[in-house]
Structure formats: C-alpha cells, structure tokens
N, C-alpha and C. Protein backbone atom coordinates (compact mmCIF):
# COMPACT_ATOMS: atom_id res chain seq x y z
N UNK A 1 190.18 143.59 3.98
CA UNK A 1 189.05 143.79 3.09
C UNK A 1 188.98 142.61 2.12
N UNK A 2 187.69 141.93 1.95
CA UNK A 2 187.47 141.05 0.99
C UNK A 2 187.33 141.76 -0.49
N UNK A 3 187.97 141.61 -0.98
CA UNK A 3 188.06 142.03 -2.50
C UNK A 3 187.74 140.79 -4.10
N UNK A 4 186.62 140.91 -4.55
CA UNK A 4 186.34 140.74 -5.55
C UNK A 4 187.01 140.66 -7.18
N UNK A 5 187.35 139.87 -7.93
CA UNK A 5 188.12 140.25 -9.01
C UNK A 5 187.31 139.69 -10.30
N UNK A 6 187.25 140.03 -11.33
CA UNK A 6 186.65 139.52 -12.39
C UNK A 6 188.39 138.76 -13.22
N UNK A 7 188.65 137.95 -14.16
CA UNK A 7 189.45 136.87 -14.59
C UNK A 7 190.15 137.67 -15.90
N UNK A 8 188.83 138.03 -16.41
CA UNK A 8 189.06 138.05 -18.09
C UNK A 8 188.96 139.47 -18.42
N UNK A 9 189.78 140.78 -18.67
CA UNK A 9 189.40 141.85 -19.14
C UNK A 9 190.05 142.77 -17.63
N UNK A 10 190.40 141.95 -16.87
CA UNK A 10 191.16 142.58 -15.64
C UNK A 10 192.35 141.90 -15.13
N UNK A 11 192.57 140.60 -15.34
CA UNK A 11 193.65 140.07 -14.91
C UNK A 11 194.63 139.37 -16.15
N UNK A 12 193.76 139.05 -16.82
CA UNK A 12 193.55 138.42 -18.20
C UNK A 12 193.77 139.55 -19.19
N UNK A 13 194.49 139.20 -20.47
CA UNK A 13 194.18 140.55 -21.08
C UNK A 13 193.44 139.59 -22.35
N UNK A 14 192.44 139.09 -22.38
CA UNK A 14 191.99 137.92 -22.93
C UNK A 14 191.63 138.68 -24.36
N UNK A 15 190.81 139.48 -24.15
CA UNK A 15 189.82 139.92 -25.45
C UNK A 15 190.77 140.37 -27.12
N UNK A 16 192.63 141.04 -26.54
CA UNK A 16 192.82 141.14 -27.83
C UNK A 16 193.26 140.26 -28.37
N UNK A 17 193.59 139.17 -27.46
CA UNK A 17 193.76 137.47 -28.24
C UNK A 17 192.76 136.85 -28.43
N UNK A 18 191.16 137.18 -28.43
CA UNK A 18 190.58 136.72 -28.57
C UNK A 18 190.20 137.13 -29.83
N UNK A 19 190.09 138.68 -30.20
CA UNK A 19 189.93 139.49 -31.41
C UNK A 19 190.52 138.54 -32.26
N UNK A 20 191.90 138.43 -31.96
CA UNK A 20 193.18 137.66 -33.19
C UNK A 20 192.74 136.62 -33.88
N UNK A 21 192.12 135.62 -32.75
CA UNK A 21 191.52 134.55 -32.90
C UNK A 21 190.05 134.29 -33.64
N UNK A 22 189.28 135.22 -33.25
CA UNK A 22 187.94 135.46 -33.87
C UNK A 22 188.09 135.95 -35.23
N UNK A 23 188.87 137.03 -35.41
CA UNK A 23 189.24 137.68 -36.92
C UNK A 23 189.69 136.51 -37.76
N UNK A 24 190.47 135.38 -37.43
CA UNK A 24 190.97 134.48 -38.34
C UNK A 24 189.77 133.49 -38.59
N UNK A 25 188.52 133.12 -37.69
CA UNK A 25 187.84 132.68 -37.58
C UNK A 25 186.92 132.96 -38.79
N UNK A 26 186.63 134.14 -38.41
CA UNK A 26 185.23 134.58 -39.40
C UNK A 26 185.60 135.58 -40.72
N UNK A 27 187.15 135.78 -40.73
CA UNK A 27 187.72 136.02 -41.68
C UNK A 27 187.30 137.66 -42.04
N UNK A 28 187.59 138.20 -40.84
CA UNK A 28 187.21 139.79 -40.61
C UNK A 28 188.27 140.34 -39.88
N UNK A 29 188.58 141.95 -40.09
CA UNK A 29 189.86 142.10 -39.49
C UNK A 29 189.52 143.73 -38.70
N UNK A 30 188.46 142.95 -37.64
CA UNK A 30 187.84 144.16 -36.63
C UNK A 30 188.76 144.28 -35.47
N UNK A 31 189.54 145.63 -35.44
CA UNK A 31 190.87 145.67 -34.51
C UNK A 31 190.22 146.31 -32.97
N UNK A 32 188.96 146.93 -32.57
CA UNK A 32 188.43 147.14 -31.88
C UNK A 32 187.36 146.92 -31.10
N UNK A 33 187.25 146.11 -30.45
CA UNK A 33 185.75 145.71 -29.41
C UNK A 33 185.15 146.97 -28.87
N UNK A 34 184.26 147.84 -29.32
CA UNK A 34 183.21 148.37 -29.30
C UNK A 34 181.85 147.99 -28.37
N UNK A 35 181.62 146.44 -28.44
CA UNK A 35 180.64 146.03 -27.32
C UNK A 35 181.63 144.91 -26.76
N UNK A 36 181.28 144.87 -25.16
CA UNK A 36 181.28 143.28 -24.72
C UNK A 36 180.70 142.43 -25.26
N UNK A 37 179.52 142.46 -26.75
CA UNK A 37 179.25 141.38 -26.70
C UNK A 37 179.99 141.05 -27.86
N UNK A 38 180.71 140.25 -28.11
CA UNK A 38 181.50 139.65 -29.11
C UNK A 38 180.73 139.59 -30.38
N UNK A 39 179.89 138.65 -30.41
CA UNK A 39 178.97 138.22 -31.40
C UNK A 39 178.34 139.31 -32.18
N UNK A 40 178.01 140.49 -31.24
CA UNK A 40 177.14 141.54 -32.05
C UNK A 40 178.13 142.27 -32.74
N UNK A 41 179.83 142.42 -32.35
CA UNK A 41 180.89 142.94 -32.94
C UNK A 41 180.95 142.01 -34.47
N UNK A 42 180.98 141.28 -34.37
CA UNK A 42 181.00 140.25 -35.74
C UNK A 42 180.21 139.99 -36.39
N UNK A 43 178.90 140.32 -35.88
CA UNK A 43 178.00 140.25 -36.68
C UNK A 43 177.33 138.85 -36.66
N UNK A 44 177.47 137.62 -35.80
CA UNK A 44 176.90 136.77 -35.56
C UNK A 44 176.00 136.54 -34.62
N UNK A 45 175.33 134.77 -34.61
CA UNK A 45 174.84 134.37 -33.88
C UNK A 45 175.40 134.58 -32.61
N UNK A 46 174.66 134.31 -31.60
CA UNK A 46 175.42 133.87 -29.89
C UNK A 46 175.98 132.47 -29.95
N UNK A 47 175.22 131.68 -30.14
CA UNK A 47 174.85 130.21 -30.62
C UNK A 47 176.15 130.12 -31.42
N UNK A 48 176.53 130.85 -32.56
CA UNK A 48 177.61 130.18 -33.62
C UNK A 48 179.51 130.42 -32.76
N UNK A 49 179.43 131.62 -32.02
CA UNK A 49 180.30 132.42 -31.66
C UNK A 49 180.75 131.41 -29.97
N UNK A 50 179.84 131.07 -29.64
CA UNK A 50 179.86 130.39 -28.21
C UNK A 50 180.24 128.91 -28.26
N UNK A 51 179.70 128.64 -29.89
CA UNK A 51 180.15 127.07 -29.85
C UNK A 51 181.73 127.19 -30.22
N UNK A 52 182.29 128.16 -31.06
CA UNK A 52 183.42 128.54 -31.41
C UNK A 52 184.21 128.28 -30.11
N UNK A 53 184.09 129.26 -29.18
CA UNK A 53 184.29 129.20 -28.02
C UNK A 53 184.72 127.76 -26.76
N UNK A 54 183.51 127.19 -26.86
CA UNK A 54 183.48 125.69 -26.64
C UNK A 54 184.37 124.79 -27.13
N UNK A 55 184.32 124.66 -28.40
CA UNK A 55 185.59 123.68 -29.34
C UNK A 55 186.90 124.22 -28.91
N UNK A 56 187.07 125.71 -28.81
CA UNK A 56 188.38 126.27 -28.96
C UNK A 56 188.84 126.22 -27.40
N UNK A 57 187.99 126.24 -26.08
CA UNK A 57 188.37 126.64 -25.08
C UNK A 57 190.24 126.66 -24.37
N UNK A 58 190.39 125.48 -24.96
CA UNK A 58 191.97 125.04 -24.13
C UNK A 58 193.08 126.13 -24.80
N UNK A 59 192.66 126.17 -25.96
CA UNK A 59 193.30 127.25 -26.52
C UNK A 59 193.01 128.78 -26.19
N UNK A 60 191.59 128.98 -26.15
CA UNK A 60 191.60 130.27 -25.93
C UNK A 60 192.02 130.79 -24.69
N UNK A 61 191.88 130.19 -23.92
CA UNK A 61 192.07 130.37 -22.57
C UNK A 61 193.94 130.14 -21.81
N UNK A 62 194.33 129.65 -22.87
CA UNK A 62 196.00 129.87 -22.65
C UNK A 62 196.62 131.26 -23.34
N UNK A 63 195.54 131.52 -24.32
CA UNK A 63 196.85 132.13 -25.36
C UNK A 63 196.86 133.51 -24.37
N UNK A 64 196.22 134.29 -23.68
CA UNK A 64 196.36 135.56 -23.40
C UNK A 64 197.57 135.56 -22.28
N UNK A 65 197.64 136.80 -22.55
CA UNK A 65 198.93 137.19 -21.62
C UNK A 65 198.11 137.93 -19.98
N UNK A 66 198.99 138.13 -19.18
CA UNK A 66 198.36 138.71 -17.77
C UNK A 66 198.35 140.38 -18.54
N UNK A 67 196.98 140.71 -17.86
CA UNK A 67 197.23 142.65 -18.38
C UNK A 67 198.48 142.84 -17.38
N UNK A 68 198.80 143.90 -18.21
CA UNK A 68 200.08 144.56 -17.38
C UNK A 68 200.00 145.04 -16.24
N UNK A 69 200.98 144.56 -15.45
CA UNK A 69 201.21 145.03 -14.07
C UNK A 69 200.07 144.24 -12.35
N UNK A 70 199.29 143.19 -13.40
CA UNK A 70 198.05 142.73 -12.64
C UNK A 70 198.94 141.76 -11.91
N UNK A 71 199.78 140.57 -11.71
CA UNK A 71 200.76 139.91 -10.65
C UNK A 71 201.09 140.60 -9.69
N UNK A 72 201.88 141.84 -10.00
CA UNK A 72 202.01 142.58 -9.13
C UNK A 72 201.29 143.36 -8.35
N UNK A 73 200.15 143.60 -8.94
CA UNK A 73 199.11 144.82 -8.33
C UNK A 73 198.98 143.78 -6.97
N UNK A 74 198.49 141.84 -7.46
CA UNK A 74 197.28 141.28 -7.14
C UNK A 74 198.27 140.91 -5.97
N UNK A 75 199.83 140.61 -5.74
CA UNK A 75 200.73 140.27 -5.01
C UNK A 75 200.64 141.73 -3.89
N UNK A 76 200.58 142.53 -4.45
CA UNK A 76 200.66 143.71 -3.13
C UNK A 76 199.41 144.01 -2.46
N UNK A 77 198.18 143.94 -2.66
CA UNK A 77 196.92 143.80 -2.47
C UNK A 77 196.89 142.73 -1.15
N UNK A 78 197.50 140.91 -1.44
CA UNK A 78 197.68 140.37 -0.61
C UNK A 78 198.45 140.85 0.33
N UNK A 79 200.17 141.04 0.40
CA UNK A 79 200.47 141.47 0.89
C UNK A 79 200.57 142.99 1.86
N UNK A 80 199.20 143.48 1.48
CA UNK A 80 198.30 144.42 2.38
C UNK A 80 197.31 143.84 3.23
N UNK A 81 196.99 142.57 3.51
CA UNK A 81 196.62 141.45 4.10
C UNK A 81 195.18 141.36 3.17
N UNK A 82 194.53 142.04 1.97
CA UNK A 82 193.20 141.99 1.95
C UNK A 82 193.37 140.42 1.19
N UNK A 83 191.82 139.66 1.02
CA UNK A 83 191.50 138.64 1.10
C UNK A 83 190.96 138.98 -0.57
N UNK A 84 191.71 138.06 -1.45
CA UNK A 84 191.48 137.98 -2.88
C UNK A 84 190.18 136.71 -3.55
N UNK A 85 188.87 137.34 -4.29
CA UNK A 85 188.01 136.20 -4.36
C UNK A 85 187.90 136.45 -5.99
N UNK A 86 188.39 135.94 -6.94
CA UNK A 86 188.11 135.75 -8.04
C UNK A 86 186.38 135.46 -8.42
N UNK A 87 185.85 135.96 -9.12
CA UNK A 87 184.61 135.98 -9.56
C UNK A 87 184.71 136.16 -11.23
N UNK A 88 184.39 134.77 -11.71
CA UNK A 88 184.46 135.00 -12.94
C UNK A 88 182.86 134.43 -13.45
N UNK A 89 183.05 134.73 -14.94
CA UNK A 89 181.55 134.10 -15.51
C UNK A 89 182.08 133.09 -16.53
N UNK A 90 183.38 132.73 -15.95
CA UNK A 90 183.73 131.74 -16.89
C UNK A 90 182.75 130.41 -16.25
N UNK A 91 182.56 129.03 -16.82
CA UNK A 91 181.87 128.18 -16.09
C UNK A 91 183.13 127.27 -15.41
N UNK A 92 181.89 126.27 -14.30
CA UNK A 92 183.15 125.28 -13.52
C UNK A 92 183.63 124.51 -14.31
N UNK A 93 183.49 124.02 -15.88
CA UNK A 93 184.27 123.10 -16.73
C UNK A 93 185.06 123.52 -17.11
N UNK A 94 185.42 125.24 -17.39
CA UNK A 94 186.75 125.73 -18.06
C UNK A 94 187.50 126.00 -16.17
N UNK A 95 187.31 125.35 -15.28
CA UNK A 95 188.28 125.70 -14.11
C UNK A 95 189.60 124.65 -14.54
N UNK A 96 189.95 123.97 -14.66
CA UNK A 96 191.20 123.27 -15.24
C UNK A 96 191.97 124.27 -16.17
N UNK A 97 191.61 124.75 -17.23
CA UNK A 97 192.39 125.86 -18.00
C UNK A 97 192.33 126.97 -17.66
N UNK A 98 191.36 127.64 -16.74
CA UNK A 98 191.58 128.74 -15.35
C UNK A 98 193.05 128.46 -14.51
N UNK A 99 192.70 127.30 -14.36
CA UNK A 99 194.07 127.08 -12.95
C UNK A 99 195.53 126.91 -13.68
N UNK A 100 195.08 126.51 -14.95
CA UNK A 100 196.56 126.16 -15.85
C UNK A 100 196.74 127.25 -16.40
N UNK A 101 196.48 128.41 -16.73
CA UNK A 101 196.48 129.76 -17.02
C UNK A 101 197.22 130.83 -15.94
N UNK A 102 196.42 130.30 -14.95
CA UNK A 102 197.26 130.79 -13.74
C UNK A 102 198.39 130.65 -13.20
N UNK A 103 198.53 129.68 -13.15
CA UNK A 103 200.18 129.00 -12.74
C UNK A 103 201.61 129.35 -13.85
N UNK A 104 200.76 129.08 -14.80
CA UNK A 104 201.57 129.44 -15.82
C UNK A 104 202.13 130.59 -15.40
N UNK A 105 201.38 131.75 -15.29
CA UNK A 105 202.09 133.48 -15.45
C UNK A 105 202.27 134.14 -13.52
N UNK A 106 202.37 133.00 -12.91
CA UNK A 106 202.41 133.04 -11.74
C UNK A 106 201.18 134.01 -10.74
N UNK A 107 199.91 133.68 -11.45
CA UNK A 107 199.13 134.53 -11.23
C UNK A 107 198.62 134.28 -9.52
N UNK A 108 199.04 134.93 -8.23
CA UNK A 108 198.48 134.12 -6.74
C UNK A 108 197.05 133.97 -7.11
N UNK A 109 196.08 132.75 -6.24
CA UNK A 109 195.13 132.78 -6.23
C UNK A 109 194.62 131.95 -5.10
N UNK A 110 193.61 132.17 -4.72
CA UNK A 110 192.81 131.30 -3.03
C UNK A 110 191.57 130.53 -3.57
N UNK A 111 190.86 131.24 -4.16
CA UNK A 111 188.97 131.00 -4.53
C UNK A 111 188.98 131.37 -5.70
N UNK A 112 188.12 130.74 -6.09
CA UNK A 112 188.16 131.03 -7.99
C UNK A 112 186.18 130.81 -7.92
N UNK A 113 185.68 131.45 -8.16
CA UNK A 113 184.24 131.43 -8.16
C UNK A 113 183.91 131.05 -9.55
N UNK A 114 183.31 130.20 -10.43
CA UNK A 114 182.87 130.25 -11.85
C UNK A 114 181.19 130.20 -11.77
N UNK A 115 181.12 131.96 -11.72
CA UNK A 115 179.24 132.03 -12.16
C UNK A 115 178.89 131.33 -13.39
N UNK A 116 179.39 130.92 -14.58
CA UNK A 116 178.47 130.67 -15.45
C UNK A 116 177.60 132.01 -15.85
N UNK A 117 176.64 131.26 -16.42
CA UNK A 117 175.66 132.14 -16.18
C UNK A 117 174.82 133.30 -15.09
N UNK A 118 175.41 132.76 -14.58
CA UNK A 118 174.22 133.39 -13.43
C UNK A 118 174.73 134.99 -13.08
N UNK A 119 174.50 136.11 -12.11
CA UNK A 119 174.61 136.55 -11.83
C UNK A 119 175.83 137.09 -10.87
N UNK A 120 176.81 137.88 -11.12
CA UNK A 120 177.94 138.23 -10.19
C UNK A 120 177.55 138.51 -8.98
N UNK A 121 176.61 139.43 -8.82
CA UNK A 121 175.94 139.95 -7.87
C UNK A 121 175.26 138.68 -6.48
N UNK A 122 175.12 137.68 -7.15
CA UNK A 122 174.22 137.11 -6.10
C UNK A 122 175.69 136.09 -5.20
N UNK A 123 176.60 135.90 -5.70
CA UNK A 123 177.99 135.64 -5.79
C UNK A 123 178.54 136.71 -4.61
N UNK A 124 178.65 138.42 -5.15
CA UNK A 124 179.12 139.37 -3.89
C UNK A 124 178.59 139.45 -2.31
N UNK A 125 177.32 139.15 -2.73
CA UNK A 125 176.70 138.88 -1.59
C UNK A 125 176.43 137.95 -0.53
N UNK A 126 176.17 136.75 -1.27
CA UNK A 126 177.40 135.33 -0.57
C UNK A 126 178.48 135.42 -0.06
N UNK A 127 179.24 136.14 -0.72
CA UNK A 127 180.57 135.78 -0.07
C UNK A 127 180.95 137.56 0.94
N UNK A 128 180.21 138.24 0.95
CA UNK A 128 180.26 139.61 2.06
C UNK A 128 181.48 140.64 1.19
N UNK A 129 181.76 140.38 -0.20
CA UNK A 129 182.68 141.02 -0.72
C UNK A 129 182.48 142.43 -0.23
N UNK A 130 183.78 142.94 -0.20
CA UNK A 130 183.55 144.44 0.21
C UNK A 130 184.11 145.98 -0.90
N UNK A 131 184.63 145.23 -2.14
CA UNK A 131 184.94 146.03 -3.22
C UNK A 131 185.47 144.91 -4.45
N UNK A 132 185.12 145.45 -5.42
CA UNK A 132 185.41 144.15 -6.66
C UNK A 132 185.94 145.39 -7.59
N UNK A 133 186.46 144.71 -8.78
CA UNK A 133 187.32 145.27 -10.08
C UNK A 133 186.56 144.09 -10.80
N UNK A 134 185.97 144.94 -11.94
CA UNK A 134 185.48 144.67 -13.08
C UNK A 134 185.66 145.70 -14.33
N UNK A 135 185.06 144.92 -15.71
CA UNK A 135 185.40 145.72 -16.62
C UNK A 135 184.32 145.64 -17.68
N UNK A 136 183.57 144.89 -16.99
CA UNK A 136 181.66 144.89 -17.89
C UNK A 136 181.35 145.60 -17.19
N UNK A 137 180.65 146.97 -18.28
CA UNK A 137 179.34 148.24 -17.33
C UNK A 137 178.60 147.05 -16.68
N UNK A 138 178.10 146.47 -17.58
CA UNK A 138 176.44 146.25 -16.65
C UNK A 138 176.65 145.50 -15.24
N UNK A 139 178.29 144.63 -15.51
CA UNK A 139 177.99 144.01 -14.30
C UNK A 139 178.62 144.84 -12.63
N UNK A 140 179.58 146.02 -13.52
CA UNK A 140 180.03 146.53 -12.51
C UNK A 140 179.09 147.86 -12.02
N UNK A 141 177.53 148.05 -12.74
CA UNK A 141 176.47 148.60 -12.07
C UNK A 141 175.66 148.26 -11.37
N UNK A 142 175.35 147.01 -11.75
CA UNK A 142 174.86 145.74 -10.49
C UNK A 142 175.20 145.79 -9.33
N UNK A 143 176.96 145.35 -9.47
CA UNK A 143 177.33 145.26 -8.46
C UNK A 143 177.33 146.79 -7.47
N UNK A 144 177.33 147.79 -8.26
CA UNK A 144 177.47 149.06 -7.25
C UNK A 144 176.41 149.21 -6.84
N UNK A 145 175.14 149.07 -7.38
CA UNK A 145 173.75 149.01 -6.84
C UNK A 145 173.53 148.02 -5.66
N UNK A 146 174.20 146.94 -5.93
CA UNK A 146 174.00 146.00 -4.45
C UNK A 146 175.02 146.59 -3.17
N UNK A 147 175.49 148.19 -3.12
CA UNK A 147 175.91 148.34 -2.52
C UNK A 147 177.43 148.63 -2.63
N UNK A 148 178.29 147.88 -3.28
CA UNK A 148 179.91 147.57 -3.88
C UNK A 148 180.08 148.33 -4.60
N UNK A 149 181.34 148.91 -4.09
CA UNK A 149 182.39 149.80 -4.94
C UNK A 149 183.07 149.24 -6.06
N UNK A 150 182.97 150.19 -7.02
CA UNK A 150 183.48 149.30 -8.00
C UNK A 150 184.46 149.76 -8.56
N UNK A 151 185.89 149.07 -8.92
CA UNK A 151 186.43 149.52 -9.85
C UNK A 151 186.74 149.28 -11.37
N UNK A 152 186.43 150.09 -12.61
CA UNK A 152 186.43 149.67 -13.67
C UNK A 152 187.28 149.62 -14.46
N UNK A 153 188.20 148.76 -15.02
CA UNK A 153 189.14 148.34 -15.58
C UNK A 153 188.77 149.19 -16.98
N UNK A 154 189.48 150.57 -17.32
CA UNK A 154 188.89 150.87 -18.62
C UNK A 154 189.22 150.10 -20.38
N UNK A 155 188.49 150.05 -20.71
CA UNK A 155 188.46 149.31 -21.90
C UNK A 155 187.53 149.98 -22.89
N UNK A 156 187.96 149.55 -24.41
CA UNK A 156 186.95 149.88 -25.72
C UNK A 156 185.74 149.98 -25.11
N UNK A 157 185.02 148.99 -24.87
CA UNK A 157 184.19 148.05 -24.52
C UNK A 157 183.55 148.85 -23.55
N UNK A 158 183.87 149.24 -22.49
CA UNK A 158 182.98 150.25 -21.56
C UNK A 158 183.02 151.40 -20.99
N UNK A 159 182.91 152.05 -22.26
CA UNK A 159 183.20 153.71 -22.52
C UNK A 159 182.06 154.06 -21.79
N UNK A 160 181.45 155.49 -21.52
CA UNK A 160 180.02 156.12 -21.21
C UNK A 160 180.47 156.28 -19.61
N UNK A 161 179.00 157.15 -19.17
CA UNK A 161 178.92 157.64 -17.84
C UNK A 161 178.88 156.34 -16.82
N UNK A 162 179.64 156.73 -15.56
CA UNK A 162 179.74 156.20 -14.74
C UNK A 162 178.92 155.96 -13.73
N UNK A 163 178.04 154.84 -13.50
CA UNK A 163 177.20 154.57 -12.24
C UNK A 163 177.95 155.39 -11.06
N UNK A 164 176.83 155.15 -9.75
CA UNK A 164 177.43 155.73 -8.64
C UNK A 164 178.11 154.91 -8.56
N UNK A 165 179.26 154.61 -7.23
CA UNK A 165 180.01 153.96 -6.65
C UNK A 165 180.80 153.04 -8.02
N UNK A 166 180.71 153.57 -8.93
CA UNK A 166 181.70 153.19 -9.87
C UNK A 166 183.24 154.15 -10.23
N UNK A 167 184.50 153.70 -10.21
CA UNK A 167 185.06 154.49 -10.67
C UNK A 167 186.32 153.67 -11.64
N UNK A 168 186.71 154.80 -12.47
CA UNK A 168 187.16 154.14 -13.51
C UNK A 168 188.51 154.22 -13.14
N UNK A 169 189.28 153.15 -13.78
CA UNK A 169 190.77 152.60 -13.59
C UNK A 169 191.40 152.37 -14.87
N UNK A 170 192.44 153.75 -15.22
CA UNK A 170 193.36 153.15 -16.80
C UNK A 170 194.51 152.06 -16.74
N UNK A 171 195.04 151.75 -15.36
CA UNK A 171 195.81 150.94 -15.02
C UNK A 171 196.03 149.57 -13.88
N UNK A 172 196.78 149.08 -13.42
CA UNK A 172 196.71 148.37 -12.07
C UNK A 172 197.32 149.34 -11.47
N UNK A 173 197.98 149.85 -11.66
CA UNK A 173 198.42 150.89 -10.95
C UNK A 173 197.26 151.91 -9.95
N UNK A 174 196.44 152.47 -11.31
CA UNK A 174 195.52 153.21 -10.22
C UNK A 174 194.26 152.14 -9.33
N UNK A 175 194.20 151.17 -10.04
CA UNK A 175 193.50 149.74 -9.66
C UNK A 175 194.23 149.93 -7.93
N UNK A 176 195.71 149.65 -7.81
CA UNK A 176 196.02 149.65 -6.39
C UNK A 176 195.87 151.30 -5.45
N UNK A 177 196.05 152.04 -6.04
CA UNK A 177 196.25 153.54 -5.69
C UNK A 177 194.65 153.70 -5.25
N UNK A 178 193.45 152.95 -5.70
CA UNK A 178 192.28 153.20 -5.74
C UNK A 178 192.06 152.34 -3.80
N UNK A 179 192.33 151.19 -4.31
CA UNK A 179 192.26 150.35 -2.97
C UNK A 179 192.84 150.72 -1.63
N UNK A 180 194.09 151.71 -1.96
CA UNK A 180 194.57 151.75 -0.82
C UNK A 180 194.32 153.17 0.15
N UNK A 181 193.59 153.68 -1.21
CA UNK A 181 192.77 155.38 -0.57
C UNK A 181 191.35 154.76 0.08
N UNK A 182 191.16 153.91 -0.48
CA UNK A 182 189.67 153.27 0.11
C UNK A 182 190.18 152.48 1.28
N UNK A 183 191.11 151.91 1.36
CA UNK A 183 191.15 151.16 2.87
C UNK A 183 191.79 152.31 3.90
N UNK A 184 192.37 152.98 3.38
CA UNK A 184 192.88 154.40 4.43
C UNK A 184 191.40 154.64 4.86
N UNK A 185 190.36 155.29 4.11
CA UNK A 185 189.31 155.98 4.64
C UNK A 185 188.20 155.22 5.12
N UNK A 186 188.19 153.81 5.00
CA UNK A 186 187.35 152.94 5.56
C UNK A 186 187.37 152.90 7.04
C-alpha cells in the first residue's frame, strides 16, 4: 500500500516548539493551539507571523523532536513492505532542513513531496496514494473526499466531528494498529 504522510504535527512534533518559540517572540505565554492557524492564535498578521517563520526557518525546523513512537511506527510500516510518500506543505526551499531534520533523529525516508502552497489533494492523486495520516481537519477532509482514508493524528488543533473516511488516532501506536486492520481487510 502506498501510504501518504504529512511532516509536521505527525512525524514532527513541531507545533509545541513552535508555541515556545512564538511565545518568546511576541511576548505571550499561549500554552495551547486551539486553531492550526498560528497567526489567528496570536493574534497577528499572516504576513508578520510567516516572515517570522522565513528568517527563523533553520532554526525552527531543527528544534522539534520526532512525536513519540513515529521512527518506529514509520520503520514497521516499511517493514510491512508498504511504500512511504511524505507530503508536506512545507515548500522545496526548506527541503535541506527537512532532510537535516531527518537524519538527525533517524527518521527513514524515500520521497519527500513539498506542496507549498498548493493543495495536498492534487499531490494524492498524482501519486495513486492509497491512505495518508494527517493532522489538519481541512486537509484530512479533502483528502477523504477525494476518496482517501484518513488518519488523524489527534491534536488541540483538530478537535470536532469527524468527516467520512476519517478516523482519529491518539497515538502511533493506533496510527499502526489502524493500517494494519486496513491492509488485513483490503
């Protein structure tokens, strides 16, 4: 099975080093992400929060740790022979501190997709993905609407009812327990 992965918020445990980082930034001490969108958590621009982002990248993008148990989940997954495609919305200029991020925490990897902007969805479908792990609602409703199972990495951030073909995941643990009831019944 070709399997789909999002970077940041599933493999990455990026956002509460990013909190750390943002709180010292704007000199606010918000311990909970409430939205994916950063900026509307802080109360800023997109524009002010993104250039932050930009200047800071080499840094931000080292300091997080792997979420727990994701090496291993992503190592037994392979070693179930399925085919691992990273799909991130990071862009292709932060792929150098993608790949140095990776190596670092011994994270395996084959394909590293950087949407940018654009759409995950038009990405799953290119590449014939056949189930992805994400941890943005909107993008992991997209993707279930184009058909893809989804699994959702639970977080602050994307509390509420579950699309169809969405189901929610508190761990890598059930992240693998999820994959391997789905490739049994496939």
């Amino acid at each position: 099975m070709r399997i789909g992965i999002d970077i940041d918020g599933v493999v990455s445990d990026s956002y509460p080093a990013w909190l750390g980082e943002l709180n010292r930034h704007y000199g606010k001490n918000i311990t909970v992400l409430e939205d994916y969108e950063m900026h509307l958590v802080f109360d800023v621009p997109y524009d002010d929060m993104n250039h932050f982002f930009v200047k800071n990248v080499e840094h931000l993008f080292d300091i997080p740790r792997p979420m727990k148990g994701a090496r291993e989940g992503l190592e037994r997954i392979l070693q179930a022979g399925h085919e691992v495609v990273y799909v991130t919305a990071r862009s292709q200029d932060e792929e150098k501190y993608t790949l140095n991020w990776m190596k670092k925490y011994g994270i395996p990897y084959e394909q590293i997709l950087f949407t940018g902007e654009k759409s995950k969805v038009d990405y799953v479908k290119q590449w014939k993905l056949e189930f992805f792990i994400e941890d943005y609602m909107v993008n992991a409703q997209a993707i279930s609407e184009a058909g893809v199972p989804v699994l959702l990495l639970n977080a602050s951030y994307n509390q509420g009812k579950l699309p169809e073909r969405v189901t929610r995941c508190h761990s890598w643990q059930d992240i693998i327990k999820e994959i391997e009831c789905f490739s049994i019944h496939s």
